[in-house]
Structure formats: structure tokens, C-alpha cells
PDB file of N, CA and C in Angstrom:
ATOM      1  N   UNK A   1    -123.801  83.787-103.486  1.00  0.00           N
ATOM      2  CA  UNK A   1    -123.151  83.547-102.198  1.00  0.00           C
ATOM      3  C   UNK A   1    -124.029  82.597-101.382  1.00  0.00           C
ATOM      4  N   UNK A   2    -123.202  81.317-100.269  1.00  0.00           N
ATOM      5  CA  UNK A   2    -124.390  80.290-100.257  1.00  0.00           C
ATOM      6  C   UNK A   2    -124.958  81.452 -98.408  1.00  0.00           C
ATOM      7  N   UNK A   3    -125.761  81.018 -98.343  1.00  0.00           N
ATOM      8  CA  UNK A   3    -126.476  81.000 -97.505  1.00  0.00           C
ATOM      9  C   UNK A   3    -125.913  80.605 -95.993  1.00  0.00           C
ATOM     10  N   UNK A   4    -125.494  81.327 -95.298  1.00  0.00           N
ATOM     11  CA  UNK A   4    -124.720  80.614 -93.713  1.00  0.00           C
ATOM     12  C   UNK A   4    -125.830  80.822 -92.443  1.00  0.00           C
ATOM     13  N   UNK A   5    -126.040  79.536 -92.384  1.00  0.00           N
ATOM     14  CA  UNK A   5    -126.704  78.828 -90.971  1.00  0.00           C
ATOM     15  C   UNK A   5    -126.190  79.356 -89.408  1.00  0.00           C
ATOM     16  N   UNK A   6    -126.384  79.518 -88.743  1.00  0.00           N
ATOM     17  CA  UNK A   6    -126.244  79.099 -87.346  1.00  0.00           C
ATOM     18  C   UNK A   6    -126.220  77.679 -87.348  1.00  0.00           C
ATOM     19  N   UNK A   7    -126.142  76.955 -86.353  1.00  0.00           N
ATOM     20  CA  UNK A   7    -125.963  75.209 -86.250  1.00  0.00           C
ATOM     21  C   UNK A   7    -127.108  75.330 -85.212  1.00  0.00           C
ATOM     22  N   UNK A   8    -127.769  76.317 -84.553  1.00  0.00           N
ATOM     23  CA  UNK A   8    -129.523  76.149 -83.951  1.00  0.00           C
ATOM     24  C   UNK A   8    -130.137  75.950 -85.570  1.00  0.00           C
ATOM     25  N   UNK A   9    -129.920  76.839 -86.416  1.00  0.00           N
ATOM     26  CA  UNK A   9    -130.327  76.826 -87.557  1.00  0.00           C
ATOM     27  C   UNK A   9    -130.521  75.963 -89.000  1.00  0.00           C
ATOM     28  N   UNK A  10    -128.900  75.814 -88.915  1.00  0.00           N
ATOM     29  CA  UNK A  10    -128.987  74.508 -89.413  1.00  0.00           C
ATOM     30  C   UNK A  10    -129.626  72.768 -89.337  1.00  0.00           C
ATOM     31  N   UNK A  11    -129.736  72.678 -87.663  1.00  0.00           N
ATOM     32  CA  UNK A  11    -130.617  71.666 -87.472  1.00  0.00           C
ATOM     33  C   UNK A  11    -132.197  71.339 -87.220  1.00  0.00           C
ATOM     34  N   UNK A  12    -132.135  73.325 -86.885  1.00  0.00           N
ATOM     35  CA  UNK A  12    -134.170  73.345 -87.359  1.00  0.00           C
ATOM     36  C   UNK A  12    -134.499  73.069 -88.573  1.00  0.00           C
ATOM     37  N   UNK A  13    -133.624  73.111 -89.771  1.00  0.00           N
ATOM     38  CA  UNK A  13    -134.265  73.816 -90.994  1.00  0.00           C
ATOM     39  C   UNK A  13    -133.789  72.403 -91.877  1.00  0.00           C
ATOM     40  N   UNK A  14    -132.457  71.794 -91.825  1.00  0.00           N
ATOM     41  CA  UNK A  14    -131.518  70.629 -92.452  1.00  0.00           C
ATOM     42  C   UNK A  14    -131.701  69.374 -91.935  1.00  0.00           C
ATOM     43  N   UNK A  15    -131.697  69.394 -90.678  1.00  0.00           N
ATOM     44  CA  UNK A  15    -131.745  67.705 -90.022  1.00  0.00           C
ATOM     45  C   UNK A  15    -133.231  67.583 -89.036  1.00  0.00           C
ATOM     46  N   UNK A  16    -133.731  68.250 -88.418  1.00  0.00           N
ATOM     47  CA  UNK A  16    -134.841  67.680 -87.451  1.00  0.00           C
ATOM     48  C   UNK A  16    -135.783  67.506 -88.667  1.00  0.00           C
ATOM     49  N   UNK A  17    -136.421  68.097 -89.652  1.00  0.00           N
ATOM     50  CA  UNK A  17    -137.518  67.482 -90.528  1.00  0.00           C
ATOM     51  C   UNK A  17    -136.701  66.122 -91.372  1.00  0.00           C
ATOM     52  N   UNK A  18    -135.478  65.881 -91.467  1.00  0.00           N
ATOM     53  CA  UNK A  18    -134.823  64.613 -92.181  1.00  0.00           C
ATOM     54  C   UNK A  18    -135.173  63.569 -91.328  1.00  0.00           C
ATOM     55  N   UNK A  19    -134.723  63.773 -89.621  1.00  0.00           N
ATOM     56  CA  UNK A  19    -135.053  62.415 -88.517  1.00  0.00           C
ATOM     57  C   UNK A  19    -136.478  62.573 -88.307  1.00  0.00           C
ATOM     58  N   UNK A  20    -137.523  63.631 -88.759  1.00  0.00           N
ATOM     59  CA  UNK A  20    -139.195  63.508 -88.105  1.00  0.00           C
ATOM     60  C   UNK A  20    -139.330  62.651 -89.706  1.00  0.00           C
ATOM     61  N   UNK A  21    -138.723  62.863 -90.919  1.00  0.00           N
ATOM     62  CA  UNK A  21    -139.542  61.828 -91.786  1.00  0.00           C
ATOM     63  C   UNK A  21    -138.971  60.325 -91.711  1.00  0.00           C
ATOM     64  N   UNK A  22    -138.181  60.167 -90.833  1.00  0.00           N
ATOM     65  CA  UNK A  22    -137.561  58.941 -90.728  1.00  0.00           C
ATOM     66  C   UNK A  22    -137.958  58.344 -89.280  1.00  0.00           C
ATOM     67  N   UNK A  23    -139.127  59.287 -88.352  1.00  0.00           N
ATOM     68  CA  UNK A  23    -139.831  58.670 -87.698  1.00  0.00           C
ATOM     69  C   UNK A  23    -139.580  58.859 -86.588  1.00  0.00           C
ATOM     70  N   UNK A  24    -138.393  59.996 -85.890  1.00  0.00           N
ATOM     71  CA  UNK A  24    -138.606  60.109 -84.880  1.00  0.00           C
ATOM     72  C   UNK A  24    -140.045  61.496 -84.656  1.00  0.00           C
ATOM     73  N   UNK A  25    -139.934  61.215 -83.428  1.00  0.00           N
ATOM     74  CA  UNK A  25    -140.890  62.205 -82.533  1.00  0.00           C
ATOM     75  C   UNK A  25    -140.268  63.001 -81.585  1.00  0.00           C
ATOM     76  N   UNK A  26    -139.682  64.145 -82.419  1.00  0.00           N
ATOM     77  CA  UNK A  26    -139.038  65.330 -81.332  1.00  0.00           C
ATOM     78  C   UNK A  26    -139.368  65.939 -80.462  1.00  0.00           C
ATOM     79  N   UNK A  27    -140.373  65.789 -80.916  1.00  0.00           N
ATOM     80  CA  UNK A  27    -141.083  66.752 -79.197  1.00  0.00           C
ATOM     81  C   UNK A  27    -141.169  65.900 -78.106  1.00  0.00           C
ATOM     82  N   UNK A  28    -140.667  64.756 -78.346  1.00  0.00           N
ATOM     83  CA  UNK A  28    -141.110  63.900 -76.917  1.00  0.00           C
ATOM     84  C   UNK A  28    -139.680  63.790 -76.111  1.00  0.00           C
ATOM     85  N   UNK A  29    -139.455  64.516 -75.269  1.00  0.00           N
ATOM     86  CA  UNK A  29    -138.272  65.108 -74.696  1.00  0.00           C
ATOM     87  C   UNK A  29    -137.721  64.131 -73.634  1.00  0.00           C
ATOM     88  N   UNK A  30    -138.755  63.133 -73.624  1.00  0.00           N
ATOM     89  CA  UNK A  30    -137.962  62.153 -71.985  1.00  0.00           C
ATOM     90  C   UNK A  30    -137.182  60.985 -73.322  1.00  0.00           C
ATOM     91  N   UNK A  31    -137.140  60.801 -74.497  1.00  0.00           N
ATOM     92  CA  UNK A  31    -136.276  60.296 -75.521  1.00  0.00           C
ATOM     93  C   UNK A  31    -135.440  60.816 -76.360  1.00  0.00           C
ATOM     94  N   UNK A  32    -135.749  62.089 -76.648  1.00  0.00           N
ATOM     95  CA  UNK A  32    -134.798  63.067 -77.793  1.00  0.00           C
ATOM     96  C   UNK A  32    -135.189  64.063 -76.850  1.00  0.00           C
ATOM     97  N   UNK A  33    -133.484  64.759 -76.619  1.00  0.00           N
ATOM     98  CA  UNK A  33    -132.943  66.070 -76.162  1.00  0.00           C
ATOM     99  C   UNK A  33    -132.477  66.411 -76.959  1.00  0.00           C
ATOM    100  N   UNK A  34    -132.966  67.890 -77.239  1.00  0.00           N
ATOM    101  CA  UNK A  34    -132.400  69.234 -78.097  1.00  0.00           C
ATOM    102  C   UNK A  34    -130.384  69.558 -77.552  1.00  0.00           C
ATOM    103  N   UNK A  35    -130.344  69.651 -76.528  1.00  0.00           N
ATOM    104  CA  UNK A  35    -129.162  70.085 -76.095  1.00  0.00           C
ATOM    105  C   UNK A  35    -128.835  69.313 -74.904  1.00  0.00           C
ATOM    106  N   UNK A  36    -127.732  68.821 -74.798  1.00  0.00           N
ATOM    107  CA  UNK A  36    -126.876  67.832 -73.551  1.00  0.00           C
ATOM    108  C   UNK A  36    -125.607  68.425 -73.216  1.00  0.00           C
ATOM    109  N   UNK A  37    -125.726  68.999 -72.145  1.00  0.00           N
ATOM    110  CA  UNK A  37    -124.230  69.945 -71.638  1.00  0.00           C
ATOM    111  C   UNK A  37    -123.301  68.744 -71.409  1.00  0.00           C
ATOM    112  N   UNK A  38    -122.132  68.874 -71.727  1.00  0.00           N
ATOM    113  CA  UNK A  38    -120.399  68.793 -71.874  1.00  0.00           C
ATOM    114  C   UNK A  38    -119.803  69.086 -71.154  1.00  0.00           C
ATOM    115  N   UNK A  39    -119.141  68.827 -70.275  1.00  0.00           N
ATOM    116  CA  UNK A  39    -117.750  69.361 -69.482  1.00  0.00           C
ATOM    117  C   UNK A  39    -116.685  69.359 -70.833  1.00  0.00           C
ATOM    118  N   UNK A  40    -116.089  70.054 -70.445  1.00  0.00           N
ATOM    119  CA  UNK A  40    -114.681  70.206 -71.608  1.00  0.00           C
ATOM    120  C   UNK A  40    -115.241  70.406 -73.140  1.00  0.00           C
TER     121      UNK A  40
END
């Protein structure tokens, strides 16, 4: 049975180490935000 993520989960574990080896720098927060609120 596969394995089901959260999507916090999925992008700690699947995509933020894919964009840190492709060179971004996540922790630097005044360029990459974790979360951006939406109306609607």
C-alpha cells in the first residue's frame, strides 16, 4: 500500500530538497515563502 503524504509533507520530504539541489535557499524568507494566503 503506497505511502499517503500530507501536502506539508509531501513538500518537506518530495520537493524542497529537489529546489535546495537546484539552488534555491529556503530559509531565506524575504525571497521564498513557505505559505501565501488566497482569498477564494
Amino acid at each position: 500500500m503506497p505511502r499517503r503524504l500530507s501536502e506539508e509533507l509531501t513538500r518537506k520530504e518530495m520537493i524542497d530538497p529537489q529546489l535546495e539541489k537546484a539552488g534555491w535557499y529556503l530559509r531565506d524568507h524575504s525571497k521564498v515563502k513557505i505559505e501565501i494566503p488566497v482569498n477564494g
